[in-house]
Every structure is written in structure tokens, then in C-alpha cells.
PDB file of N, CA and C in Angstrom:
ATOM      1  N   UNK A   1      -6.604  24.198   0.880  1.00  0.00           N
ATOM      2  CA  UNK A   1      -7.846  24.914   0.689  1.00  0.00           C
ATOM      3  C   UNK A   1      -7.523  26.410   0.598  1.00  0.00           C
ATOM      4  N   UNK A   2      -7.888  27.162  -0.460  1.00  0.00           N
ATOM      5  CA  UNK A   2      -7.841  28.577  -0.443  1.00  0.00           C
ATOM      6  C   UNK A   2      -9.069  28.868   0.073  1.00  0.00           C
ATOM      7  N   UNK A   3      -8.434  30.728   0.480  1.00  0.00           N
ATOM      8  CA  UNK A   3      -9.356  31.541   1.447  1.00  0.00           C
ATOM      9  C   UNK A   3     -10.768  31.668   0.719  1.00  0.00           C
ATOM     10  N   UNK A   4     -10.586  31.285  -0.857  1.00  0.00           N
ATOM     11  CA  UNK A   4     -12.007  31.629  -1.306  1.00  0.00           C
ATOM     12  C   UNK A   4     -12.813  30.360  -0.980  1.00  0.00           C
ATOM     13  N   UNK A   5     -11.882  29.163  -1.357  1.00  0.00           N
ATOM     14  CA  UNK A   5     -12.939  28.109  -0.669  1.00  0.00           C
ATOM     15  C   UNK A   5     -13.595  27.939   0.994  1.00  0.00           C
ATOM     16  N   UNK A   6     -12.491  28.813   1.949  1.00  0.00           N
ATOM     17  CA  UNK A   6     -13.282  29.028   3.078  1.00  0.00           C
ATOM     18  C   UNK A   6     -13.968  29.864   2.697  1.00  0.00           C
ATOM     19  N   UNK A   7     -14.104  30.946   2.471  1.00  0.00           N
ATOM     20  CA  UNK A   7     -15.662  31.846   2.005  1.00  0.00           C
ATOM     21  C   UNK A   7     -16.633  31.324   1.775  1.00  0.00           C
ATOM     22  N   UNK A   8     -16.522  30.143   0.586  1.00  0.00           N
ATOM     23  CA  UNK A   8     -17.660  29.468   0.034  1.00  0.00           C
ATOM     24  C   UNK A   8     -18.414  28.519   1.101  1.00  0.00           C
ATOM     25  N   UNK A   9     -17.202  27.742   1.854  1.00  0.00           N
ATOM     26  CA  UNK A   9     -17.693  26.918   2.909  1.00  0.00           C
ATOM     27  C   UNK A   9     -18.686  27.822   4.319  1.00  0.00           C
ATOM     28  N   UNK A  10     -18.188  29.106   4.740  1.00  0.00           N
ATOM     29  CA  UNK A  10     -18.607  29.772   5.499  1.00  0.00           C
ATOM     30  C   UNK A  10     -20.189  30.681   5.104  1.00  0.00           C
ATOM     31  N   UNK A  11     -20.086  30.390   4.091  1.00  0.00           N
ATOM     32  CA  UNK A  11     -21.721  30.912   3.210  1.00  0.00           C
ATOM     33  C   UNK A  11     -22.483  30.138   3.313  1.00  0.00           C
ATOM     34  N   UNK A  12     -21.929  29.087   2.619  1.00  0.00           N
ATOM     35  CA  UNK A  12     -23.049  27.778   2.778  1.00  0.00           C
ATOM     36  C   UNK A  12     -22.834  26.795   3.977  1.00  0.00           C
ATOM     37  N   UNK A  13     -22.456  27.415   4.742  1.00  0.00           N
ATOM     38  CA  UNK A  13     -22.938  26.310   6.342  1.00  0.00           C
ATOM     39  C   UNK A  13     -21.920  24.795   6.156  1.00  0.00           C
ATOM     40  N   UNK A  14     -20.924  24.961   5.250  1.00  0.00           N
ATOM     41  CA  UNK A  14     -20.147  23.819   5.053  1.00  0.00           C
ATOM     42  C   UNK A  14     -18.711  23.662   6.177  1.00  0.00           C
ATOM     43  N   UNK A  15     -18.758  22.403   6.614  1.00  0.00           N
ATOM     44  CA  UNK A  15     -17.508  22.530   7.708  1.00  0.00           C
ATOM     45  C   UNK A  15     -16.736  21.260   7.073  1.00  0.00           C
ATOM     46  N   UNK A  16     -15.463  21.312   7.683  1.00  0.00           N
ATOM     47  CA  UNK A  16     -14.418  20.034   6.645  1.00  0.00           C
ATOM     48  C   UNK A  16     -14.008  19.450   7.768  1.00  0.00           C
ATOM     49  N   UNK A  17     -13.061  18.450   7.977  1.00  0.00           N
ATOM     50  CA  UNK A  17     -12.431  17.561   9.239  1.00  0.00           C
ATOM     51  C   UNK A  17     -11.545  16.480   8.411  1.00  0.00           C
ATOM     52  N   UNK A  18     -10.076  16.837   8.909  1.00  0.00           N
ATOM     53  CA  UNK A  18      -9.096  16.120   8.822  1.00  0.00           C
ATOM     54  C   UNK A  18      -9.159  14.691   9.338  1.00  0.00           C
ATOM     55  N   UNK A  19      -8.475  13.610   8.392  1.00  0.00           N
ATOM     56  CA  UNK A  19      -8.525  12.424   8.756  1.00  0.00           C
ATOM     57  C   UNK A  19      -7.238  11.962   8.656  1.00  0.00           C
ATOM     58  N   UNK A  20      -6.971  11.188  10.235  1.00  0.00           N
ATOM     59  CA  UNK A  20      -5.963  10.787  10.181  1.00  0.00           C
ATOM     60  C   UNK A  20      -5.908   9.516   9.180  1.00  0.00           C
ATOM     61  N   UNK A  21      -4.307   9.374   8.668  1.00  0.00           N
ATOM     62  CA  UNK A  21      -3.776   8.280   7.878  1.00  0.00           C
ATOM     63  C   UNK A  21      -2.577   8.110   8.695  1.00  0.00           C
ATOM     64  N   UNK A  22      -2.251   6.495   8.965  1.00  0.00           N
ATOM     65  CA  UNK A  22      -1.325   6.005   9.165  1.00  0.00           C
ATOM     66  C   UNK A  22      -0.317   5.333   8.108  1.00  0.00           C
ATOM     67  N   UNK A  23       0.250   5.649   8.279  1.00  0.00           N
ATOM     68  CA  UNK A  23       1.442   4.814   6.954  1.00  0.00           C
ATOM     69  C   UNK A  23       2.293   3.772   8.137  1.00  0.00           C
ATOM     70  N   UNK A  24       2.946   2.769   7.013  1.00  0.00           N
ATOM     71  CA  UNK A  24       3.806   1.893   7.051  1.00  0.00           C
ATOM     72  C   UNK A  24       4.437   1.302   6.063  1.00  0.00           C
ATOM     73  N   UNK A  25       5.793   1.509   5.630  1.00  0.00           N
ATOM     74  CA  UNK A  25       6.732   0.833   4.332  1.00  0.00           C
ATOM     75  C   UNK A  25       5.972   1.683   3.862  1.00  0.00           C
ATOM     76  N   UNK A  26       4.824   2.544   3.221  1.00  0.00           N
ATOM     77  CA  UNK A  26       4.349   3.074   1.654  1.00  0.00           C
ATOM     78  C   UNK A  26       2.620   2.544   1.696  1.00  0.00           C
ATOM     79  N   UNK A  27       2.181   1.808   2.555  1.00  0.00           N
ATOM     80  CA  UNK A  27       0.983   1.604   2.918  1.00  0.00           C
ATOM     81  C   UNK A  27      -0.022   2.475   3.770  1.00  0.00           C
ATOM     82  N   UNK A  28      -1.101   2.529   3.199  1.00  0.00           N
ATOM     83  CA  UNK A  28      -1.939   3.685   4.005  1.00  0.00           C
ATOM     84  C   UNK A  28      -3.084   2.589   4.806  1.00  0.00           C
ATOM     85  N   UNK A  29      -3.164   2.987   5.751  1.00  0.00           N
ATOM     86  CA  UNK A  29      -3.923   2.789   7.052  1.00  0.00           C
ATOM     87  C   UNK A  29      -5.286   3.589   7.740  1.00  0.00           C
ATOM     88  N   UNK A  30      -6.505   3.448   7.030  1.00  0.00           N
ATOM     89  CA  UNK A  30      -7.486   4.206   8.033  1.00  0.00           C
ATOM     90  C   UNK A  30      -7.354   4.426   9.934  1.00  0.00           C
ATOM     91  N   UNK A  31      -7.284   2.829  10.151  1.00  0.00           N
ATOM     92  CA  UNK A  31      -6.894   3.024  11.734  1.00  0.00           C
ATOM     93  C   UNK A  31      -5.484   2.458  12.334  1.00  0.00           C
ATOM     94  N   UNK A  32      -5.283   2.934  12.961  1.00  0.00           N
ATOM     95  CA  UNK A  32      -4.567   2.406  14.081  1.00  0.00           C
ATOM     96  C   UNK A  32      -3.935   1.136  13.994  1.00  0.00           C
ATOM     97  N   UNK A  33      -5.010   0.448  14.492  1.00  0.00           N
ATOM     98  CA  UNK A  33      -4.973  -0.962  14.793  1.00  0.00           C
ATOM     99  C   UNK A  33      -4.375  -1.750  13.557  1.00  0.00           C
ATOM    100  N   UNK A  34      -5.204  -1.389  12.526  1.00  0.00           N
ATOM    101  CA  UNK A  34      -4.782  -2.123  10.763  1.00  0.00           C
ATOM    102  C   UNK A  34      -3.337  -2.314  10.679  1.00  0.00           C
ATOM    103  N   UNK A  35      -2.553  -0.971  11.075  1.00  0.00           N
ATOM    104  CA  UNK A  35      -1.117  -0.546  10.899  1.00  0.00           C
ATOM    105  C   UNK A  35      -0.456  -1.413  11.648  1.00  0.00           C
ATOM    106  N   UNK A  36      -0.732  -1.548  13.154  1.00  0.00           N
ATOM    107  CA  UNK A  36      -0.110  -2.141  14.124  1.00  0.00           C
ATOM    108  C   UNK A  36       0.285  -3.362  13.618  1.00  0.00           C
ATOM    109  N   UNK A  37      -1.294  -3.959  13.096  1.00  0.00           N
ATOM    110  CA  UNK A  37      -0.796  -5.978  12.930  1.00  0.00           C
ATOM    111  C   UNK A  37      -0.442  -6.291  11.395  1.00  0.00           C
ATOM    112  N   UNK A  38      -0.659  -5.105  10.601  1.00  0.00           N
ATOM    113  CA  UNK A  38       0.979  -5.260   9.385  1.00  0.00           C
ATOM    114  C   UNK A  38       1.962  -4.737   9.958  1.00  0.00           C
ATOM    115  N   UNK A  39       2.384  -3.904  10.570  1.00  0.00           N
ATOM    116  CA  UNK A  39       3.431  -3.723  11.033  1.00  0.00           C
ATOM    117  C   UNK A  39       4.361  -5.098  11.891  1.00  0.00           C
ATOM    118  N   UNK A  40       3.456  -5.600  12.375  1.00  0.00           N
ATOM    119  CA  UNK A  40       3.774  -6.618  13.847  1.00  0.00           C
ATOM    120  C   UNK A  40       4.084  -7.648  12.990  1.00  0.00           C
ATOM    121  N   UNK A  41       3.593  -8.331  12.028  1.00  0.00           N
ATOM    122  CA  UNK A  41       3.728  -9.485  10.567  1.00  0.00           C
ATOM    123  C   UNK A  41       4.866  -9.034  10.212  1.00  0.00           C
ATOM    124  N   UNK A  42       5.018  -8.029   9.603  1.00  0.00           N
ATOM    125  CA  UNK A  42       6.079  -7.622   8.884  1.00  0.00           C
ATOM    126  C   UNK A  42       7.549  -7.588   9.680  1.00  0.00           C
ATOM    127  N   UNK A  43       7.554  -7.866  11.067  1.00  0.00           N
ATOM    128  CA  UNK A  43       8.558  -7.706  11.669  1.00  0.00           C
ATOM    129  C   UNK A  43       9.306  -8.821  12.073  1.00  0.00           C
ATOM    130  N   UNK A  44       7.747  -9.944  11.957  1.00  0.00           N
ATOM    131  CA  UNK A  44       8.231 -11.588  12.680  1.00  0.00           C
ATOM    132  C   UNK A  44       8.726 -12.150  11.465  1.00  0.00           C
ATOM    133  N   UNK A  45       8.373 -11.426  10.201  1.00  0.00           N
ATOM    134  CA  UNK A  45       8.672 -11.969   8.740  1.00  0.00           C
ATOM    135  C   UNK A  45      10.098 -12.434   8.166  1.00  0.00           C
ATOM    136  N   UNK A  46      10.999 -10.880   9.445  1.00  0.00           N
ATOM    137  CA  UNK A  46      12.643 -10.320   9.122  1.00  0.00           C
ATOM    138  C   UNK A  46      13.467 -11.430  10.145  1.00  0.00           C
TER     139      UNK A  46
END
């Protein structure tokens, strides 16, 4: 994000929030948990 897009956000009352991603092998993960039990499969697999 450039400083002008914080300007713009700070004018208009706009706020942003980072979201975590989990990876595994090249796979993206909203939570936690998702990651864990491909991860946990993928291990009993080897």
C-alpha cells in the first residue's frame, strides 16, 4: 500500500486488516485447523 493510498483510506474513514494464510507443500489455508489435517494425511500417506 502506498502513502497516498493511506491518505485516501484516512479521508474516507477506511481501515484494512491483514489475514493470516497458512501454507503447506504450495497450498493455501484460511485456518489453522484446514492445514493441520492436510498436513497430518499427507504424512500417514509417506
Amino acid at each position: 500500500m502506498t502513502e497516498e493510498d493511506n491518505k485516501l483510506m484516512d479521508q474516507y474513514g477506511i481501515t484494512s486488516k491483514q489475514k493470516t494464510v497458512y501454507l503447506y507443500k504450495g497450498h493455501k489455508y484460511g485456518n489453522l485447523k484446514d492445514a493441520l489435517n492436510f498436513a497430518k494425511i499427507d504424512m500417514k500417506l509417506k
